[in-house]
C-alpha atoms as a PDB file:
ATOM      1  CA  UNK A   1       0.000   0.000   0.000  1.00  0.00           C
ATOM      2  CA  UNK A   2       2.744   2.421   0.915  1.00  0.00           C
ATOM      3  CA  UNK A   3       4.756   1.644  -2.661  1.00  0.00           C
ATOM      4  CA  UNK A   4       1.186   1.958  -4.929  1.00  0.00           C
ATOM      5  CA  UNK A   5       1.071   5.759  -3.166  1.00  0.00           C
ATOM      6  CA  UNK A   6       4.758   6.623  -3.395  1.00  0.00           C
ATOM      7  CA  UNK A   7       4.280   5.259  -6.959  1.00  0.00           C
ATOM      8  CA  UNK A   8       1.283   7.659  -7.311  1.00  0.00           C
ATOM      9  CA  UNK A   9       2.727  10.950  -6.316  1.00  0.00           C
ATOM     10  CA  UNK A  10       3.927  12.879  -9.277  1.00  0.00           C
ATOM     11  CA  UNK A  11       3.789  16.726  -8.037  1.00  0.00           C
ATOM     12  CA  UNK A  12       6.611  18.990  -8.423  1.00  0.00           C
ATOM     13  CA  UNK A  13       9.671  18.989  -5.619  1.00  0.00           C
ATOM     14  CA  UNK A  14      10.196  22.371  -4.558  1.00  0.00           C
ATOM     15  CA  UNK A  15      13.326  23.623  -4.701  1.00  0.00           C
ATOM     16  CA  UNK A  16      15.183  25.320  -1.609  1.00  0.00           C
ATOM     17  CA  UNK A  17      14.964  28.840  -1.821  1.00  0.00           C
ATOM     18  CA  UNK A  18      17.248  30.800  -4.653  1.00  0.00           C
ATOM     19  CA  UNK A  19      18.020  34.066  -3.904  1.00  0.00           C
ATOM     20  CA  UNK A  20      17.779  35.839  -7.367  1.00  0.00           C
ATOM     21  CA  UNK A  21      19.705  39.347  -8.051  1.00  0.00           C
ATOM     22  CA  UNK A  22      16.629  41.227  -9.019  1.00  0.00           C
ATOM     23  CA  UNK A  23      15.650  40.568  -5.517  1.00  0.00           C
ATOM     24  CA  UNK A  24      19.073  41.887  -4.093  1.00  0.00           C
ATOM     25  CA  UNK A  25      18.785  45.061  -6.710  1.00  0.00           C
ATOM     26  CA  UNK A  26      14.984  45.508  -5.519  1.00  0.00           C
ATOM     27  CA  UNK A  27      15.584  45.241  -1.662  1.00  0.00           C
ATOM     28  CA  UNK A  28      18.556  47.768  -2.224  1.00  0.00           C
ATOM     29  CA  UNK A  29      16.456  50.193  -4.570  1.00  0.00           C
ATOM     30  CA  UNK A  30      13.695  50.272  -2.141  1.00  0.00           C
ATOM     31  CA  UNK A  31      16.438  50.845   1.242  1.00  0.00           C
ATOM     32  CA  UNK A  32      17.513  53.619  -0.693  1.00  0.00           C
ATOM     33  CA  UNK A  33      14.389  55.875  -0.930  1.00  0.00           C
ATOM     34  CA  UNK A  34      13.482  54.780   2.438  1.00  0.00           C
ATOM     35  CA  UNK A  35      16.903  56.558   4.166  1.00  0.00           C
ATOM     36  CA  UNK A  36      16.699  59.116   1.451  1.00  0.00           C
ATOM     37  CA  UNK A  37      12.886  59.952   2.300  1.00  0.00           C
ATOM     38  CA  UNK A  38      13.881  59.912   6.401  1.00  0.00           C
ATOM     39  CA  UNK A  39      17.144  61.910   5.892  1.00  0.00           C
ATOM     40  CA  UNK A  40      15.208  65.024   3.883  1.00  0.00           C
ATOM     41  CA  UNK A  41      12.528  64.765   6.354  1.00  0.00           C
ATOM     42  CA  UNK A  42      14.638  65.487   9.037  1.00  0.00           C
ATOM     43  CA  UNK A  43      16.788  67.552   7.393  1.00  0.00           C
ATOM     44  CA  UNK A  44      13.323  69.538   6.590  1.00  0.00           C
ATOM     45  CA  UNK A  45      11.822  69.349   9.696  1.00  0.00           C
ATOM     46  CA  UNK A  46      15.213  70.821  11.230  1.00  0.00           C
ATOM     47  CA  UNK A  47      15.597  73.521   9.156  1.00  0.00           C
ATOM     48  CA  UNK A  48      12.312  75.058   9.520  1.00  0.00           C
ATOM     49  CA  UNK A  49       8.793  75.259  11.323  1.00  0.00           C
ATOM     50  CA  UNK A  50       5.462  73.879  10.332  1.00  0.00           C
ATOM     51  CA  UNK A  51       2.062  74.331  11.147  1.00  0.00           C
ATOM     52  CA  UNK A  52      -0.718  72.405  10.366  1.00  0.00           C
ATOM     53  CA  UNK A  53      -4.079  73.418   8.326  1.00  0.00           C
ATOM     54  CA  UNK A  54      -6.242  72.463  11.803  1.00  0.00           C
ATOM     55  CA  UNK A  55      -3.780  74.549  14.007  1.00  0.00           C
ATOM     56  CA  UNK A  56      -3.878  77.272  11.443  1.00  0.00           C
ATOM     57  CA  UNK A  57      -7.435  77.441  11.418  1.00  0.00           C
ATOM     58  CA  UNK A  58      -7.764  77.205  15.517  1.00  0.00           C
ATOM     59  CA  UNK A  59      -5.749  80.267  15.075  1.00  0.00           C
ATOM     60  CA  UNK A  60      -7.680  82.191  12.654  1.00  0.00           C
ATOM     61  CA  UNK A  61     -10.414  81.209  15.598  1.00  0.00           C
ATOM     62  CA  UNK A  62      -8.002  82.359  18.278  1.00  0.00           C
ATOM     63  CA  UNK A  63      -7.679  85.640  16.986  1.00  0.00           C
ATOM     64  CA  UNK A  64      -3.906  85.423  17.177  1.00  0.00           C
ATOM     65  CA  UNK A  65      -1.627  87.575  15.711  1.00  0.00           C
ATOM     66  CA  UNK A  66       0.451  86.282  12.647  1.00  0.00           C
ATOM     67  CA  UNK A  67       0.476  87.471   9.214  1.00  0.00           C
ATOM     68  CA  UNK A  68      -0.464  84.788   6.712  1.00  0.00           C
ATOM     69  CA  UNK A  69       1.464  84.807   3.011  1.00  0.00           C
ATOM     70  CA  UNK A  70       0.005  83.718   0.123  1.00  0.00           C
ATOM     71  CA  UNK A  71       3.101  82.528  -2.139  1.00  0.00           C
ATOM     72  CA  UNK A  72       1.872  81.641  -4.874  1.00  0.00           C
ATOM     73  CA  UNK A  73       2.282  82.273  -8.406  1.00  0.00           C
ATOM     74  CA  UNK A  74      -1.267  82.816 -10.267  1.00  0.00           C
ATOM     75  CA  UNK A  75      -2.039  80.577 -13.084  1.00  0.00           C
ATOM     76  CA  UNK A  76      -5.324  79.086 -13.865  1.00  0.00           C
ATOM     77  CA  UNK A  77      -5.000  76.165 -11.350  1.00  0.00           C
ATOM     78  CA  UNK A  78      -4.597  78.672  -8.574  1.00  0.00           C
ATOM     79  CA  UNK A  79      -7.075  80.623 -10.208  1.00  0.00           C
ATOM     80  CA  UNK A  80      -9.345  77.346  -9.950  1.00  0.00           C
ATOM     81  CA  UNK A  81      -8.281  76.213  -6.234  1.00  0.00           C
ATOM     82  CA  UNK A  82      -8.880  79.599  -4.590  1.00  0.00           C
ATOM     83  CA  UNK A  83      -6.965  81.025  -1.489  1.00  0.00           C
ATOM     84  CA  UNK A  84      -7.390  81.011   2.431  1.00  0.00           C
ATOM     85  CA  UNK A  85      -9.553  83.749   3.516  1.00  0.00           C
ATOM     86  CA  UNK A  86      -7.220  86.294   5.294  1.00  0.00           C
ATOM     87  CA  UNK A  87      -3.996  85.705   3.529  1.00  0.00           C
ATOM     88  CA  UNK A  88      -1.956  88.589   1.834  1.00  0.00           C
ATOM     89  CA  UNK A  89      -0.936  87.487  -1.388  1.00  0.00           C
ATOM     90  CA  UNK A  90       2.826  87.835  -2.101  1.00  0.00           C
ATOM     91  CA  UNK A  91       3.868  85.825  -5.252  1.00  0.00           C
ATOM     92  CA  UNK A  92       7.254  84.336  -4.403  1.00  0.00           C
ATOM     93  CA  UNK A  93       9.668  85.869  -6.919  1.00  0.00           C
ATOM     94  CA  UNK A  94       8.296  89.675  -5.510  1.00  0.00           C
ATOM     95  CA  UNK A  95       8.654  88.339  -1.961  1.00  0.00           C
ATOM     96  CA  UNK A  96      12.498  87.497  -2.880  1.00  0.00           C
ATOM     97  CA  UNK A  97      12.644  90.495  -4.422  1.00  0.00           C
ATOM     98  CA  UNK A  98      11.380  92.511  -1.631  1.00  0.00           C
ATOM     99  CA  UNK A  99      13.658  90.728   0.467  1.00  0.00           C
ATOM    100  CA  UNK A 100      16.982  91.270  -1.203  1.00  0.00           C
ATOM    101  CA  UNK A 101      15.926  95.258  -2.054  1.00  0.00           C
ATOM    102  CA  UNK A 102      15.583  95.135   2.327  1.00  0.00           C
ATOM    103  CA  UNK A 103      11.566  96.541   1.503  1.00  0.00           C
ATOM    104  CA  UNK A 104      10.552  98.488   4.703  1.00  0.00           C
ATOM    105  CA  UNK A 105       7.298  97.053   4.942  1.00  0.00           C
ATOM    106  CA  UNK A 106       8.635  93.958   4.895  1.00  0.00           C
ATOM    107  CA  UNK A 107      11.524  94.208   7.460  1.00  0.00           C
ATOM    108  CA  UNK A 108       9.336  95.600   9.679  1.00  0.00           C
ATOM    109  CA  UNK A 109       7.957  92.107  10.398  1.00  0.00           C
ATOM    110  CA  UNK A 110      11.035  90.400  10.930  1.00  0.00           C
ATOM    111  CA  UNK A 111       9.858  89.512  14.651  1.00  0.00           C
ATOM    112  CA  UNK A 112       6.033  88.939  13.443  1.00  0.00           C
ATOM    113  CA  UNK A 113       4.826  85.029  13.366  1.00  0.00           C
ATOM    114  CA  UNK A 114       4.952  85.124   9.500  1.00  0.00           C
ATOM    115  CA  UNK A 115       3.259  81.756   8.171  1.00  0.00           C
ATOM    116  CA  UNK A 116       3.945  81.102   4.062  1.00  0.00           C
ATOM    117  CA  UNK A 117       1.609  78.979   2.221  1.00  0.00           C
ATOM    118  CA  UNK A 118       1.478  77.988  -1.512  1.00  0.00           C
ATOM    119  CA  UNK A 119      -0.030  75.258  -3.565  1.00  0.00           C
ATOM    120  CA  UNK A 120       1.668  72.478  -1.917  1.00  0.00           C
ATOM    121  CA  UNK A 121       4.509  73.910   0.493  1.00  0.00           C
ATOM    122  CA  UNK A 122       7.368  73.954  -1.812  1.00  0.00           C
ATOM    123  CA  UNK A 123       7.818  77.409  -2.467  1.00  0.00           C
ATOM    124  CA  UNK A 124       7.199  78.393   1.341  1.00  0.00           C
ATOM    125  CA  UNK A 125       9.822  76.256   2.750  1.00  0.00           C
ATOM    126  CA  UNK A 126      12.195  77.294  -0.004  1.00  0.00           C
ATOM    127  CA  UNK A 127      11.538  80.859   1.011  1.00  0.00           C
ATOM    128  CA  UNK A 128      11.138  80.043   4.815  1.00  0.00           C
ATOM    129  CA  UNK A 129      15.025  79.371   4.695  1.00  0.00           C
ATOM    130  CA  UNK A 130      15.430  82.400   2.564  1.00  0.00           C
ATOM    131  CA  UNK A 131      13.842  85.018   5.345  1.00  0.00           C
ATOM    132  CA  UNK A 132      15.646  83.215   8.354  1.00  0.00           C
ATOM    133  CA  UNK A 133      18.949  84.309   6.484  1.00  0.00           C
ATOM    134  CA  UNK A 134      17.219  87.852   6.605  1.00  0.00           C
ATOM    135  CA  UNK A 135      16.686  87.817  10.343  1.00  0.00           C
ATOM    136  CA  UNK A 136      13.018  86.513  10.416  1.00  0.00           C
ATOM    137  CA  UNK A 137      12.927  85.154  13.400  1.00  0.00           C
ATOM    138  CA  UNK A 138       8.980  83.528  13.357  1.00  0.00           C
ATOM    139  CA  UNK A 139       8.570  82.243  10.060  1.00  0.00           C
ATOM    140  CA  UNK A 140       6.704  78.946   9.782  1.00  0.00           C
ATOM    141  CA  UNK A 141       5.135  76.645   6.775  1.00  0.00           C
ATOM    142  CA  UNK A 142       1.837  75.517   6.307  1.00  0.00           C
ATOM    143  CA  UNK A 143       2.016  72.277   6.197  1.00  0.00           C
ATOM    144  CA  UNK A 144       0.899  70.807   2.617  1.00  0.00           C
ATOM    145  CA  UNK A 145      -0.311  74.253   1.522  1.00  0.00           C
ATOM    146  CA  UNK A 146      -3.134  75.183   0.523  1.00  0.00           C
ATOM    147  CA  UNK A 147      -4.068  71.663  -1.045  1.00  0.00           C
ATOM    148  CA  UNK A 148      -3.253  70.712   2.613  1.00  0.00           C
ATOM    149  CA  UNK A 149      -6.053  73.050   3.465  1.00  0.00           C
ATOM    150  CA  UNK A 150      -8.563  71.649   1.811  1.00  0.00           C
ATOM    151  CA  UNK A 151      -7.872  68.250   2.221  1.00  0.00           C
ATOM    152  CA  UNK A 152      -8.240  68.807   5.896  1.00  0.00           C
ATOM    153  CA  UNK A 153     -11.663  69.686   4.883  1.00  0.00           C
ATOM    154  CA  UNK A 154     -11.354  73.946   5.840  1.00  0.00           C
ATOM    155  CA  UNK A 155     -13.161  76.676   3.201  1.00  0.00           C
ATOM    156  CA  UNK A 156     -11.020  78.426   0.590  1.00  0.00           C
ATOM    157  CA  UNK A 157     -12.124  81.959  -1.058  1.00  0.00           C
ATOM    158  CA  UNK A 158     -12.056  82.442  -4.896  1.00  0.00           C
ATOM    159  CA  UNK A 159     -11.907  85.367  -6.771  1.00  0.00           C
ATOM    160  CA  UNK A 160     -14.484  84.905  -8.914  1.00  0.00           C
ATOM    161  CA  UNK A 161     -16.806  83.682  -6.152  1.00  0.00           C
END
């Protein structure tokens, strides 16, 4: 009985486990981004202060004093998205402009909480380290812009509205 179902069996052996170099050159790819990803993130969230749409907005609520910055640069998707209700728009080549002609207006802010926002946070982080080397001292980022904003579910203005 035992030799008519050893006889029987005709599946496939499996073979020990074969490390392939695909695997090797995926495991290393993916390791990679991962540390690259956590080192800019750091390196980010070292270099410069963020705020959040929902602690933004419990600040508009607050009443607090900070001076909200629109920078960015109209085109028909900005146009289309809209802007938070109380920001001063800035586009971000003037606002580097203003800061390297040392605009009075401007300067006289340099110890106001200052909070950029664009699109998606790109430009006001770029520029965030650009007015801390002009002796801003209270400059933070919105934290995914104004995209950010509206995912978080808070009301945008449009121009045309």
């Amino acid at each position: 009985m035992t030799e008519n179902t050893i006889g029987q069996f005709h599946g496939k052996v499996e073979e020990p486990f074969e490390l392939k170099w695909w695997m090797v050159a995926l495991v290393l790819v993916l390791a990679y981004h991962l540390v690259n990803y956590m080192v800019r993130r750091y390196i980010r969230n070292k270099n410069a202060k963020f705020v959040s749409p929902l602690e933004l907005s419990q600040r508009f609520k607050n009443d607090e004093d900070f001076l909200l910055i629109d920078v960015s640069v109209k085109n028909p998707i900005y146009e289309s998205i809209g802007y938070i209700d109380g920001s001063v728009f800035i586009p971000a080549p003037e606002l580097e402009k203003k800061l390297d002609s040392n605009f009075a207006e401007l300067l006289e802010h340099k110890d106001t909480n200052i909070i950029l926002a664009d699109m998606k946070e790109e430009k006001s982080y770029h520029l965030a380290k650009v007015m801390a080397k002009y002796g801003f001292t209270n400059v933070e980022v919105l934290t995914g812009g104004v995209v950010g904003w509206i995912r978080a579910g808070l009301d945008v203005k449009r121009k045309n509205a």
